[in-house]
PDB file of N, CA and C in Angstrom:
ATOM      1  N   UNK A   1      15.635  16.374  -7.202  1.00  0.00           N
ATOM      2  CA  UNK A   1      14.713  16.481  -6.089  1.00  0.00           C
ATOM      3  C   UNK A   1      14.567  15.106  -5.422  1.00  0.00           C
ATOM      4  N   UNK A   2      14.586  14.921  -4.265  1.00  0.00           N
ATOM      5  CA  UNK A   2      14.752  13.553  -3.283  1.00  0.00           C
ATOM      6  C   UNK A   2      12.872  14.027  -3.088  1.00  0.00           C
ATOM      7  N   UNK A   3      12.785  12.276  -3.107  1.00  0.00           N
ATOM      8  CA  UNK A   3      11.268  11.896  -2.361  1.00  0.00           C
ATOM      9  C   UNK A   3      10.901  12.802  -0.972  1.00  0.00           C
ATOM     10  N   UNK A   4      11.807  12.724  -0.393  1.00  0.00           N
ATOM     11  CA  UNK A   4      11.370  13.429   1.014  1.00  0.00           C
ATOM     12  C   UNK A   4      11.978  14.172   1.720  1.00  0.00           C
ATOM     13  N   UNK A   5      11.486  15.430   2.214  1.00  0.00           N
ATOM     14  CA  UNK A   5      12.284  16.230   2.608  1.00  0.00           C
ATOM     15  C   UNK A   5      12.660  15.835   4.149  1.00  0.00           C
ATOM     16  N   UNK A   6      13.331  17.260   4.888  1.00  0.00           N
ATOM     17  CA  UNK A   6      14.114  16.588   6.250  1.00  0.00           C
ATOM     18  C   UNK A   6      13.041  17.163   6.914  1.00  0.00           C
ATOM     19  N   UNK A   7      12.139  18.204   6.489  1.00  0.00           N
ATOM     20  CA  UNK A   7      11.129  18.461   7.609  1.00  0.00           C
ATOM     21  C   UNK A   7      10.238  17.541   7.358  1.00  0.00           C
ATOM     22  N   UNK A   8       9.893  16.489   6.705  1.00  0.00           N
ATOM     23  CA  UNK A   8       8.968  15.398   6.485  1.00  0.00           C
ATOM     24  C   UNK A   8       9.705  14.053   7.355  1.00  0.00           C
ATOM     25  N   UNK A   9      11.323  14.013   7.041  1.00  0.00           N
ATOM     26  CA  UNK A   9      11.933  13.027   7.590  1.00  0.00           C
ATOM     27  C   UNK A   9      12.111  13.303   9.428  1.00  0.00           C
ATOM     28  N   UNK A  10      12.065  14.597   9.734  1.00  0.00           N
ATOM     29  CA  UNK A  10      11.668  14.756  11.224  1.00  0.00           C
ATOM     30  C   UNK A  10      10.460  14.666  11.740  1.00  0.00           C
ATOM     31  N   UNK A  11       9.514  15.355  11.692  1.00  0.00           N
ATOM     32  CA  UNK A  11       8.136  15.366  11.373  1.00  0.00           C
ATOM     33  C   UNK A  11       7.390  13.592  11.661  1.00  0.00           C
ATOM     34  N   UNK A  12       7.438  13.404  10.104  1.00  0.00           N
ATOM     35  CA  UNK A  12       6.513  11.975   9.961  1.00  0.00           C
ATOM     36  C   UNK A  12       7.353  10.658  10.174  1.00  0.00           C
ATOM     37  N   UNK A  13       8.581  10.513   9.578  1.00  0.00           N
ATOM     38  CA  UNK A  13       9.140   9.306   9.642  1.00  0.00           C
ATOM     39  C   UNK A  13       9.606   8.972  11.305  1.00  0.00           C
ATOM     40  N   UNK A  14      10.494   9.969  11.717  1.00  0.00           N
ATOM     41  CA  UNK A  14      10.600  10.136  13.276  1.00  0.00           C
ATOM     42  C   UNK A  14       9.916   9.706  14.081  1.00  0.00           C
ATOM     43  N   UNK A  15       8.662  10.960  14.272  1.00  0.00           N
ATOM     44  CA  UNK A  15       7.089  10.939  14.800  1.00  0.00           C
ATOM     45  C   UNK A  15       8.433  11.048  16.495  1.00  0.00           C
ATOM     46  N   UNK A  16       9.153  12.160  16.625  1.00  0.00           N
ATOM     47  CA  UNK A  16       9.662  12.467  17.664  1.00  0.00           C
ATOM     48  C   UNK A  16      10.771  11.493  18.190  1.00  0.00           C
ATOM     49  N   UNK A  17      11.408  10.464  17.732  1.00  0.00           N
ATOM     50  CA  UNK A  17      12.421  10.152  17.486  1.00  0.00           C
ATOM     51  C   UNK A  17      13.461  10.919  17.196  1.00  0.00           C
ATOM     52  N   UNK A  18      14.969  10.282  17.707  1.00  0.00           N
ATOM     53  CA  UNK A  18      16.359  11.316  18.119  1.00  0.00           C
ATOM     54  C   UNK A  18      16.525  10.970  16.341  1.00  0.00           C
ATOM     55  N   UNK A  19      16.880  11.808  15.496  1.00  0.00           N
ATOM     56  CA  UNK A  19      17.534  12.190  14.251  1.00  0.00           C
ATOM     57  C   UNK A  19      18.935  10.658  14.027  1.00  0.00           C
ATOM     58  N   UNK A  20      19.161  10.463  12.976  1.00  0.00           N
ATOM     59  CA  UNK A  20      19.989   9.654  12.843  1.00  0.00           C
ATOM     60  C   UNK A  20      20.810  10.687  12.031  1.00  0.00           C
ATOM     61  N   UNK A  21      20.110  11.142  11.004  1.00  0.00           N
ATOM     62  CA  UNK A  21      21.048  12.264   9.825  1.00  0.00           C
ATOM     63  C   UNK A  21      20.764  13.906  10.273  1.00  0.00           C
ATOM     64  N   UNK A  22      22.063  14.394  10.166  1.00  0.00           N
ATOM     65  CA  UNK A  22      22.037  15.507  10.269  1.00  0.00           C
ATOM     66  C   UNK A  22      21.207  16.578   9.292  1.00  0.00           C
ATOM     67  N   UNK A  23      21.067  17.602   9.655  1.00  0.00           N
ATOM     68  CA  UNK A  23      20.517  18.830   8.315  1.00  0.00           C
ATOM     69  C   UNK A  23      21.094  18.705   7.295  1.00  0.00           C
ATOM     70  N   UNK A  24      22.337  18.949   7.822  1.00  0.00           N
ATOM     71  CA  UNK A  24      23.640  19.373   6.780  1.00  0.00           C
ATOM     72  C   UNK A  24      23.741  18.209   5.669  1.00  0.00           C
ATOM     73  N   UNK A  25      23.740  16.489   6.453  1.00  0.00           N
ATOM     74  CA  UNK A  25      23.982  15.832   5.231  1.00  0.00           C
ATOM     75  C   UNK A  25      22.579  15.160   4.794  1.00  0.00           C
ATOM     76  N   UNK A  26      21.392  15.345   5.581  1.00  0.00           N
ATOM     77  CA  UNK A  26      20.180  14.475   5.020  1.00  0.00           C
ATOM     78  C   UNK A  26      19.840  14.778   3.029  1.00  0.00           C
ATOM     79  N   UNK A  27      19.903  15.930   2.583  1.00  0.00           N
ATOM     80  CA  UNK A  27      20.129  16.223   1.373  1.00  0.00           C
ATOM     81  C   UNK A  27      20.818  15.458   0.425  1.00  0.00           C
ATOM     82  N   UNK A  28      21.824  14.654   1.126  1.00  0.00           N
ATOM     83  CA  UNK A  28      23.102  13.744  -0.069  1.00  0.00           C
ATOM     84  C   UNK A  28      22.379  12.462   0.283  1.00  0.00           C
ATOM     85  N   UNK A  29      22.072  12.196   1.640  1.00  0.00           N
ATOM     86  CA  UNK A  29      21.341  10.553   1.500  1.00  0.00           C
ATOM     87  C   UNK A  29      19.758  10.584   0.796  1.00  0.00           C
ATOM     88  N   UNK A  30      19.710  11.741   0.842  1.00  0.00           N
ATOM     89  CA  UNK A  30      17.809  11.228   0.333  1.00  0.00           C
ATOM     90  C   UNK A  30      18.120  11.275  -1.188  1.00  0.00           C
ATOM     91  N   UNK A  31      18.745  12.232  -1.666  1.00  0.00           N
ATOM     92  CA  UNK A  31      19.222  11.950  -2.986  1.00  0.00           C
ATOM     93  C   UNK A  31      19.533  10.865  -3.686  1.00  0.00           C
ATOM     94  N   UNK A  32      20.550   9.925  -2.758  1.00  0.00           N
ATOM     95  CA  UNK A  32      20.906   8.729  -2.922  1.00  0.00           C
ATOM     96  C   UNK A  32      19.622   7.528  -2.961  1.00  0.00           C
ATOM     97  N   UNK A  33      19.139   7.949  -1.899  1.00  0.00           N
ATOM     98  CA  UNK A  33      17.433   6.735  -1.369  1.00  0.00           C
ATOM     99  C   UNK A  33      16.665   6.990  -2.458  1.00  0.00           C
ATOM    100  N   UNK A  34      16.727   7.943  -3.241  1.00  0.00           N
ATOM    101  CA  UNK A  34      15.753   8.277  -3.948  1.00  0.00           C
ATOM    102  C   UNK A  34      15.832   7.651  -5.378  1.00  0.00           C
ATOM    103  N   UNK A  35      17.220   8.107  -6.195  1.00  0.00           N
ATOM    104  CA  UNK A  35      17.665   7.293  -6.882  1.00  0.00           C
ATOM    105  C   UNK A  35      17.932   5.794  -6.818  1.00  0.00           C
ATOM    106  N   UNK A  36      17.987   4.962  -5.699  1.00  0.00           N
ATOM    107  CA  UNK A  36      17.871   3.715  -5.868  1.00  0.00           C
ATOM    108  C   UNK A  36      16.073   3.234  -5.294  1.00  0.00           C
ATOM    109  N   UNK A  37      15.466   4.246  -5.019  1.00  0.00           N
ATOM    110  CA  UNK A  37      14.078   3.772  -5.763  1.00  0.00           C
ATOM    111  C   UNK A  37      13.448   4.260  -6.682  1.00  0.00           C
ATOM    112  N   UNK A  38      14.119   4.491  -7.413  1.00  0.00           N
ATOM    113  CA  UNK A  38      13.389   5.466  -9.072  1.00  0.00           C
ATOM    114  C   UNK A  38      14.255   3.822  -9.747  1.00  0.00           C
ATOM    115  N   UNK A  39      15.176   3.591  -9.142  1.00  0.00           N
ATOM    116  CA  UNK A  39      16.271   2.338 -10.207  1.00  0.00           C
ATOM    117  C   UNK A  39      14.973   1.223 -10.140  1.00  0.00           C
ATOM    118  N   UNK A  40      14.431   1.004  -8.647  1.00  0.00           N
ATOM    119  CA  UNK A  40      13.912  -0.189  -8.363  1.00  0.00           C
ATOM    120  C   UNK A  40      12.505  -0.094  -9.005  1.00  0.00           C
ATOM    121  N   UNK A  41      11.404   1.047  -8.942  1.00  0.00           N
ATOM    122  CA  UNK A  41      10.769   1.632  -9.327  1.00  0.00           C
ATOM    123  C   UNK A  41      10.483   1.681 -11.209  1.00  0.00           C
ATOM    124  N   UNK A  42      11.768   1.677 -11.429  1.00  0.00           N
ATOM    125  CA  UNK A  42      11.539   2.058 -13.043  1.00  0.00           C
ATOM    126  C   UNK A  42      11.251   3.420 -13.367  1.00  0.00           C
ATOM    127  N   UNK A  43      11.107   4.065 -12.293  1.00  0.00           N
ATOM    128  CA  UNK A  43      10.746   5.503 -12.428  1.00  0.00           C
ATOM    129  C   UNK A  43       9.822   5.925 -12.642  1.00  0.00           C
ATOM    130  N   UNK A  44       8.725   5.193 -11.989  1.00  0.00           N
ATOM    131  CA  UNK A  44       7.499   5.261 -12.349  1.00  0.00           C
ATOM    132  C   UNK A  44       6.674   6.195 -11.356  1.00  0.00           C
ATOM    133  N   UNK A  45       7.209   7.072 -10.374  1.00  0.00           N
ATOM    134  CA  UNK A  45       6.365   7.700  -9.549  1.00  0.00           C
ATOM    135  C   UNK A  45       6.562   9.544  -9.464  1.00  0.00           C
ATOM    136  N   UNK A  46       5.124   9.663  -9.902  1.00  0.00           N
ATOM    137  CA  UNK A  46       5.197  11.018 -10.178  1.00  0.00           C
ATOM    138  C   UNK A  46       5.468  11.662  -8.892  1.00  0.00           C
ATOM    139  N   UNK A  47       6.157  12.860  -9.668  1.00  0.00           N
ATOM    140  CA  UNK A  47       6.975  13.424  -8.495  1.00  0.00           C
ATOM    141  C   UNK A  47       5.769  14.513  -7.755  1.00  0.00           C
ATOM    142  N   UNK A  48       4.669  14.948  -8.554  1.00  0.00           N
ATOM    143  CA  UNK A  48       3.949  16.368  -8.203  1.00  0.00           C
ATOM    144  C   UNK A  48       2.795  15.177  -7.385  1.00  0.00           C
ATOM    145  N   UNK A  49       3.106  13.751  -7.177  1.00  0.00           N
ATOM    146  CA  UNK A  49       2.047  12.863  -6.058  1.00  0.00           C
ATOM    147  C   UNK A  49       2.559  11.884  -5.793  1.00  0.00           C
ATOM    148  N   UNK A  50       3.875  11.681  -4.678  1.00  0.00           N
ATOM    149  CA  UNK A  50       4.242  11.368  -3.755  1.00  0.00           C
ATOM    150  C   UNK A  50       3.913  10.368  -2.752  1.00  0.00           C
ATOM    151  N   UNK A  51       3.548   9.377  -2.623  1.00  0.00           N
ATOM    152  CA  UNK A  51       2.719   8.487  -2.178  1.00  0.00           C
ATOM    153  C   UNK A  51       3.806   8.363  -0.517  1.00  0.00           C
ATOM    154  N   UNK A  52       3.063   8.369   1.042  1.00  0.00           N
ATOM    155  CA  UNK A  52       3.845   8.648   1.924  1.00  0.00           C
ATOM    156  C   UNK A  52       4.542   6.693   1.892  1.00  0.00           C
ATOM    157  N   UNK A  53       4.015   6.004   1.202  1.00  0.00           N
ATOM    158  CA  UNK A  53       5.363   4.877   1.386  1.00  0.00           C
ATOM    159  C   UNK A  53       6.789   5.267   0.755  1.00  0.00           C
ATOM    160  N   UNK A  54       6.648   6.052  -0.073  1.00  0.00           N
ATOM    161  CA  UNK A  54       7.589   5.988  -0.988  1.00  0.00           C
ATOM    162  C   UNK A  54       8.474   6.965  -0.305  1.00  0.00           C
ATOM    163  N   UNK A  55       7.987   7.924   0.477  1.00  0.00           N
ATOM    164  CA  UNK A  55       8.285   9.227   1.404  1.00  0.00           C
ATOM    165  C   UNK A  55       8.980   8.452   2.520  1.00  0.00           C
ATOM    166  N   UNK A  56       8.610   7.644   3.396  1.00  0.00           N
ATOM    167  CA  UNK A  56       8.668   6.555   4.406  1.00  0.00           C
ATOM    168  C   UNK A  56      10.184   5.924   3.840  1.00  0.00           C
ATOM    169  N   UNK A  57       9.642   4.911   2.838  1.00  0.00           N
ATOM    170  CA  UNK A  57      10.881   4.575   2.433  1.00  0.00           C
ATOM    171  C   UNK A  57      12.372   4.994   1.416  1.00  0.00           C
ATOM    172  N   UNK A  58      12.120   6.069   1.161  1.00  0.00           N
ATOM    173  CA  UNK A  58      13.270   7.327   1.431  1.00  0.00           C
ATOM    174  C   UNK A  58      14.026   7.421   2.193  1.00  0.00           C
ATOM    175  N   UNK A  59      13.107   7.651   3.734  1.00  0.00           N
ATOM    176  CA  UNK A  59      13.694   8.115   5.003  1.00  0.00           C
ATOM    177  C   UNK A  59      14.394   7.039   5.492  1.00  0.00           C
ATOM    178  N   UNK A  60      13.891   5.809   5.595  1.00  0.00           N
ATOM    179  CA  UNK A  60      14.768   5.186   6.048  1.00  0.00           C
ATOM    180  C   UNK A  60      15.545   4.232   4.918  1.00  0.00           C
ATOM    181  N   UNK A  61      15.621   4.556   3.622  1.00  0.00           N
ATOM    182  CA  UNK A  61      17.282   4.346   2.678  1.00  0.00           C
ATOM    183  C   UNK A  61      17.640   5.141   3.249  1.00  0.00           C
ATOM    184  N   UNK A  62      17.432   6.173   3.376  1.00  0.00           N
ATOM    185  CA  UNK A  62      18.956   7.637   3.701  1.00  0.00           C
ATOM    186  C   UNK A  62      19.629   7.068   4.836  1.00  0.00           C
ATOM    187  N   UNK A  63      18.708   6.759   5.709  1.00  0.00           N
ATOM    188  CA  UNK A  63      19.369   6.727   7.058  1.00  0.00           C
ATOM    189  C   UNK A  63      20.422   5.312   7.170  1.00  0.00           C
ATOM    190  N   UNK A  64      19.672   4.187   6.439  1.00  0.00           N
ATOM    191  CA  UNK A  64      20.473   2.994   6.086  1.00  0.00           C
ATOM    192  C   UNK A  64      22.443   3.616   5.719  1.00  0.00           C
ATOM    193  N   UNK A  65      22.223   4.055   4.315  1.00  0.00           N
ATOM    194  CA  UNK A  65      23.176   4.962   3.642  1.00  0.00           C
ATOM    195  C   UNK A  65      24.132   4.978   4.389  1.00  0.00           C
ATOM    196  N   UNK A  66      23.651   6.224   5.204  1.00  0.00           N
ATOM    197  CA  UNK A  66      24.178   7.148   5.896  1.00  0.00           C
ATOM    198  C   UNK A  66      25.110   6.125   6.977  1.00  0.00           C
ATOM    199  N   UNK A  67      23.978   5.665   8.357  1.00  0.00           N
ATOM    200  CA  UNK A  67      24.850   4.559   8.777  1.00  0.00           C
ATOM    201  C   UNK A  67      26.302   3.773   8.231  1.00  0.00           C
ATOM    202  N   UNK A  68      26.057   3.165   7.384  1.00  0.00           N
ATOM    203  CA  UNK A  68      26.901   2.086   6.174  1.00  0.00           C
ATOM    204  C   UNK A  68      27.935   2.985   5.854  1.00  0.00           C
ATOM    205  N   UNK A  69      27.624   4.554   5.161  1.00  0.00           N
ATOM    206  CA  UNK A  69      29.363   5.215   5.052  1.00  0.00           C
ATOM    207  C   UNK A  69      29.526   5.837   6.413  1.00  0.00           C
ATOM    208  N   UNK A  70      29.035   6.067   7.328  1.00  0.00           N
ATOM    209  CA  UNK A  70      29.670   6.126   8.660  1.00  0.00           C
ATOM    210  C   UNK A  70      30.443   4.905   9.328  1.00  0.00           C
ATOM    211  N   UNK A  71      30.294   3.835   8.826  1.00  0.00           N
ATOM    212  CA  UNK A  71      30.498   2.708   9.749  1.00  0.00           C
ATOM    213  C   UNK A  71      29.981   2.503  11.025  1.00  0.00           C
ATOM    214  N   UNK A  72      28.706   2.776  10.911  1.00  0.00           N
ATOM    215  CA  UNK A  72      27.734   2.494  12.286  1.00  0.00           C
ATOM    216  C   UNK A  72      27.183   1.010  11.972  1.00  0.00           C
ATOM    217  N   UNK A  73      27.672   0.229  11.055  1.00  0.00           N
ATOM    218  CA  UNK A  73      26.454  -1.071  10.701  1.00  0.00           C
ATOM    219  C   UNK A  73      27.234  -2.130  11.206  1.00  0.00           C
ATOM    220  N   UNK A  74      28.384  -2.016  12.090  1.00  0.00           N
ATOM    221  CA  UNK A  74      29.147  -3.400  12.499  1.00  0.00           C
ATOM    222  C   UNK A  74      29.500  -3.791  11.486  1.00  0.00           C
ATOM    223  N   UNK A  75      31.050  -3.773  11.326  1.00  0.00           N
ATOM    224  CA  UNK A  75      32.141  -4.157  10.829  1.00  0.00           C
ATOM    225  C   UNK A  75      32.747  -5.432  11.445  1.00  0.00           C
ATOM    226  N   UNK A  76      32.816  -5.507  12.776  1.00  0.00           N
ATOM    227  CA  UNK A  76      33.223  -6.358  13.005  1.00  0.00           C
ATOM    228  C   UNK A  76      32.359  -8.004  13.344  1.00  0.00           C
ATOM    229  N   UNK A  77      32.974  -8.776  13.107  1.00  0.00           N
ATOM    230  CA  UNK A  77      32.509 -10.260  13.174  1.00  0.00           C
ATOM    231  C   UNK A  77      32.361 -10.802  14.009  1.00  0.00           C
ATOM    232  N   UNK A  78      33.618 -10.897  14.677  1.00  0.00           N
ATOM    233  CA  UNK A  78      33.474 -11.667  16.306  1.00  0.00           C
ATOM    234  C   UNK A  78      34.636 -11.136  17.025  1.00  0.00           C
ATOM    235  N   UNK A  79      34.724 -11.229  18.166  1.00  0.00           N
ATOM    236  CA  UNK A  79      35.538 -10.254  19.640  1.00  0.00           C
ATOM    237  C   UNK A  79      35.477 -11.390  19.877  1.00  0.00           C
ATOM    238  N   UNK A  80      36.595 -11.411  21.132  1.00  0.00           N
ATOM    239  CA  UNK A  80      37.316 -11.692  22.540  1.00  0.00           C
ATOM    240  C   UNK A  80      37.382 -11.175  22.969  1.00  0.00           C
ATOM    241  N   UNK A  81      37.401 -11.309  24.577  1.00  0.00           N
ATOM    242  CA  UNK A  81      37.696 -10.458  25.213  1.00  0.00           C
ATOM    243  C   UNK A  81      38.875 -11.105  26.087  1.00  0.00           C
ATOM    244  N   UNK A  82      39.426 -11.844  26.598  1.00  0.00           N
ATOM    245  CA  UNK A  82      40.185 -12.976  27.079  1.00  0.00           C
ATOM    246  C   UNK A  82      41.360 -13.176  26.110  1.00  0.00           C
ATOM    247  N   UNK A  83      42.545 -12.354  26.103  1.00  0.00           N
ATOM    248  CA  UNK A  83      43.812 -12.168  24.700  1.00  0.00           C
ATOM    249  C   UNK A  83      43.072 -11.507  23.744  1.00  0.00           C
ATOM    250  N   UNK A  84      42.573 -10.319  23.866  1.00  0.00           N
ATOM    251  CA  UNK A  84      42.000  -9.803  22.869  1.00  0.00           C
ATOM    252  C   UNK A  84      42.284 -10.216  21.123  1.00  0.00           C
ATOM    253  N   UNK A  85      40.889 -10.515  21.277  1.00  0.00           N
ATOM    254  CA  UNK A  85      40.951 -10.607  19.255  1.00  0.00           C
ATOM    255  C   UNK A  85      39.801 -10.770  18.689  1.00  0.00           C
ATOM    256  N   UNK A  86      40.018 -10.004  17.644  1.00  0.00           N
ATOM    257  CA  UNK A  86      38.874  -9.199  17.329  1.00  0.00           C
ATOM    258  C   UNK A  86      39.149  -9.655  15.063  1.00  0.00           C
ATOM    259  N   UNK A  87      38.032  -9.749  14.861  1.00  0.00           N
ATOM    260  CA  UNK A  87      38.014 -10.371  13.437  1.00  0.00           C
ATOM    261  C   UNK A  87      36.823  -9.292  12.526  1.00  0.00           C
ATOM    262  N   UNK A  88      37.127  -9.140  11.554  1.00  0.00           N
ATOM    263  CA  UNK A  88      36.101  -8.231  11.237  1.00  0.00           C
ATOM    264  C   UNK A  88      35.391  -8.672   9.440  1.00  0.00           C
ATOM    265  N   UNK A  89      34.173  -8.183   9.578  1.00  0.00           N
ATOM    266  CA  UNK A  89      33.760  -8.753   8.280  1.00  0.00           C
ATOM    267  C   UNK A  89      34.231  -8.317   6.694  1.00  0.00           C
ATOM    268  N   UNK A  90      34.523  -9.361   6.068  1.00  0.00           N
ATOM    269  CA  UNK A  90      34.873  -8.940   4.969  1.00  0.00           C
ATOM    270  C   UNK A  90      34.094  -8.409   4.145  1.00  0.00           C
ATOM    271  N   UNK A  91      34.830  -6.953   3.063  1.00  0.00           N
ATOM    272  CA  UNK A  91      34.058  -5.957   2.597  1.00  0.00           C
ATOM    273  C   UNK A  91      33.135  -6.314   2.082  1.00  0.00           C
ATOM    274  N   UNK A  92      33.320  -7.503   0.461  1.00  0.00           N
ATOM    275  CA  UNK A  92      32.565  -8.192  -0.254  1.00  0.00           C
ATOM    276  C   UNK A  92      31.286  -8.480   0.421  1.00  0.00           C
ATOM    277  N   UNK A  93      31.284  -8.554   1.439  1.00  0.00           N
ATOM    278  CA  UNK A  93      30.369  -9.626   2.434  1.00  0.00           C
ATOM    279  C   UNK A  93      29.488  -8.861   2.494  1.00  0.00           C
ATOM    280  N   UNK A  94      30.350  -7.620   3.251  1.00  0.00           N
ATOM    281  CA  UNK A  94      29.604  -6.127   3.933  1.00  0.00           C
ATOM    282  C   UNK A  94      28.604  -5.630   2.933  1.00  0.00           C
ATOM    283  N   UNK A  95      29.426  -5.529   1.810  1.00  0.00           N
ATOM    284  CA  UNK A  95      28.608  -4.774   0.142  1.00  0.00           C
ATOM    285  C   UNK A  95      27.243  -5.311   0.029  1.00  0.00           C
ATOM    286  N   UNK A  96      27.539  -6.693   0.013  1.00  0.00           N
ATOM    287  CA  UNK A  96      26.406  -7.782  -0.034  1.00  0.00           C
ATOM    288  C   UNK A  96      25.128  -7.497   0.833  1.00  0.00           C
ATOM    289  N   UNK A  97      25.615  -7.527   2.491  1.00  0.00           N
ATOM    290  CA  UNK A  97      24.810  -7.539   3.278  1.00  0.00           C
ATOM    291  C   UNK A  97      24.011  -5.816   2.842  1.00  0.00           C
ATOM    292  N   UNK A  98      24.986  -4.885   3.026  1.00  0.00           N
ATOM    293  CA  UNK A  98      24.183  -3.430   2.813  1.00  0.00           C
ATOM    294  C   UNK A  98      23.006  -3.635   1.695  1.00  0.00           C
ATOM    295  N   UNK A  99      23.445  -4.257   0.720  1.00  0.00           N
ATOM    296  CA  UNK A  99      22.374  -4.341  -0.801  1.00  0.00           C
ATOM    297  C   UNK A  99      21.036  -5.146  -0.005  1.00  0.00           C
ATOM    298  N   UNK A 100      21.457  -6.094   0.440  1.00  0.00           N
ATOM    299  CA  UNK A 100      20.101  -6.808   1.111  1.00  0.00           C
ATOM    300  C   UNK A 100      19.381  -5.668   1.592  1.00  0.00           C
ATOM    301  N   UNK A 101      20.257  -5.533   2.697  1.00  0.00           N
ATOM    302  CA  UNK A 101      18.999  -4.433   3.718  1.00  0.00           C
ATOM    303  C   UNK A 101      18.311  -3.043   2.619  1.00  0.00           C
ATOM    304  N   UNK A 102      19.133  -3.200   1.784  1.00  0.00           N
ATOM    305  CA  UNK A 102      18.226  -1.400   1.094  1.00  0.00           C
ATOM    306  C   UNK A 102      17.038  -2.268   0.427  1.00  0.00           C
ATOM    307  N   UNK A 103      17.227  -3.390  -0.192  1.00  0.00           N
ATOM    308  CA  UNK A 103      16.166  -4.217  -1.136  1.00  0.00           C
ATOM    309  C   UNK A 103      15.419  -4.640  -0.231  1.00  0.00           C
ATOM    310  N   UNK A 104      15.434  -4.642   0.788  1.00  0.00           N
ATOM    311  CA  UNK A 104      14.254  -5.202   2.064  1.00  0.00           C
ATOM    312  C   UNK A 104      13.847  -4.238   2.508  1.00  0.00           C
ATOM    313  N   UNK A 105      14.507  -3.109   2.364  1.00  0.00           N
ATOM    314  CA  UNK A 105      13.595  -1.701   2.527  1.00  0.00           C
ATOM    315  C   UNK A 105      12.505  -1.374   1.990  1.00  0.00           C
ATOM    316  N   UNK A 106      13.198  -1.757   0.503  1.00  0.00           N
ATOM    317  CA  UNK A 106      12.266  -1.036  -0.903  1.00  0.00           C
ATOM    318  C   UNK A 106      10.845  -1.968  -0.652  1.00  0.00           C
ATOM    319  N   UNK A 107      11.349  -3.065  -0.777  1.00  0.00           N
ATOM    320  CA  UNK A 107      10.284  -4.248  -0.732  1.00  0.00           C
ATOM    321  C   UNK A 107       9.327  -4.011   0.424  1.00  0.00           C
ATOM    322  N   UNK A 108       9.962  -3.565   2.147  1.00  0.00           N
ATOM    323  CA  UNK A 108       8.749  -3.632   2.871  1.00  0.00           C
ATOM    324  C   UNK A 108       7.841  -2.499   2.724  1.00  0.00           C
ATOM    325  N   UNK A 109       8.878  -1.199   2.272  1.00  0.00           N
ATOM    326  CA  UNK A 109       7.842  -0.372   2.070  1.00  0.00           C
ATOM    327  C   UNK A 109       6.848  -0.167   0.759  1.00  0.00           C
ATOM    328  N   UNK A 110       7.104  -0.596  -0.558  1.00  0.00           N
ATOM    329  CA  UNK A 110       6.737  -0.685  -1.484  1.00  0.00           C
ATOM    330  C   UNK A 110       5.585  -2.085  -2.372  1.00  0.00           C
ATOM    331  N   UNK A 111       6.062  -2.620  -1.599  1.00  0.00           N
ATOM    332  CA  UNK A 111       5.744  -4.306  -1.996  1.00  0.00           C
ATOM    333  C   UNK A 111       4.175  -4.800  -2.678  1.00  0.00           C
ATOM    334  N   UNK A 112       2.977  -3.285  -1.535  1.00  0.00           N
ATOM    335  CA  UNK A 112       1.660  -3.557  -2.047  1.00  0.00           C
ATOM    336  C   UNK A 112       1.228  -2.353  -2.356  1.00  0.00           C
ATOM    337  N   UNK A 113       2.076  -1.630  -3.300  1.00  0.00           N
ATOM    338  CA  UNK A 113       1.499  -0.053  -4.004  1.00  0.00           C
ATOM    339  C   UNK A 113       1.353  -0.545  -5.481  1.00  0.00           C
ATOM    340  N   UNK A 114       2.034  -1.388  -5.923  1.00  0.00           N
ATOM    341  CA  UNK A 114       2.031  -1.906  -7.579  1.00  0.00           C
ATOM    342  C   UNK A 114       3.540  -1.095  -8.270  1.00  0.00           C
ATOM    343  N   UNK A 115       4.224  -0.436  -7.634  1.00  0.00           N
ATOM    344  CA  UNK A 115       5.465   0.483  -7.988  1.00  0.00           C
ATOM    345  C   UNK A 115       6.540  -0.545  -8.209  1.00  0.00           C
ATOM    346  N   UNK A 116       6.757  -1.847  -7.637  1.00  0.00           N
ATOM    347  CA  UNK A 116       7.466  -2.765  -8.280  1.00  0.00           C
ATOM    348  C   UNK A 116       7.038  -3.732  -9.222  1.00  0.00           C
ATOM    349  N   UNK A 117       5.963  -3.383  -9.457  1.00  0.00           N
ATOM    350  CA  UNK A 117       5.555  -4.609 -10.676  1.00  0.00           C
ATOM    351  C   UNK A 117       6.750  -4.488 -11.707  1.00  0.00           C
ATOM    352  N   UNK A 118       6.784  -5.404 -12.700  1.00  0.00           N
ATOM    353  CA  UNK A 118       8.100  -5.557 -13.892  1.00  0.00           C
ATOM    354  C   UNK A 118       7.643  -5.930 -15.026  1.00  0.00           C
ATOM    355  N   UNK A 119       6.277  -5.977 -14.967  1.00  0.00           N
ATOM    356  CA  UNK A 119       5.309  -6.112 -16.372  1.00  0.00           C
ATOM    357  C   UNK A 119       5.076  -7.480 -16.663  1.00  0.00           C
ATOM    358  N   UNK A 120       5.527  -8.581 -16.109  1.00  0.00           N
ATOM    359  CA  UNK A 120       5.807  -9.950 -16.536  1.00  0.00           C
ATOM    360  C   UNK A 120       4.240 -10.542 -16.643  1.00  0.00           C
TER     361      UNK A 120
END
């Protein structure tokens, strides 16, 4: 079961905004968003009370996701246009950068619920 559904991810996260994920695949990214905040989480959030950050930031991991295996997140590095040439970022880099943005997700949406504490 994913944190948030697609009539919650149209609905509230949207708030009438054009869809980034389809019907068909929002199911495989929230799955995904969900599991890497249960990882970040520790798994600490009951599922039968749902807190809407955690709902929030679901919606937009999926959509992150989703983007990143579409190749909507800019691949490329730097253009010319003058002898065309065109350079593009390396994967390693790419991997890197995607991990940032999901951990700056988790973090903006999560940061003052106590769901990342680590016990220290």
């Amino acid at each position: 079961m994913s944190y948030a559904t697609y009539e919650y991810y149209i609905k509230e996260y949207l708030q009438g905004r054009q869809a980034v994920i389809d019907a068909a695949s929002y199911p495989f990214y929230a799955q995904k968003a969900t599991q890497l905040i249960k990882l970040h989480t520790f798994n600490r959030i009951k599922e039968d009370n749902i807190p809407d950050e955690v709902k929030m930031c679901c919606c937009e991991l999926a959509e992150e996701m989703y983007k990143h295996d579409k190749g909507d997140v800019g691949n490329i590095a730097s253009e010319k246009v003058g002898e065309r040439s065109v350079s593009f970022v390396d994967k390693e880099k790419a991997k890197s950068v995607f991990h940032g943005k999901c951990v700056s997700i988790i973090y903006n949406w999560l940061a003052t619920t106590g769901l990342l504490y680590r016990g220290c």
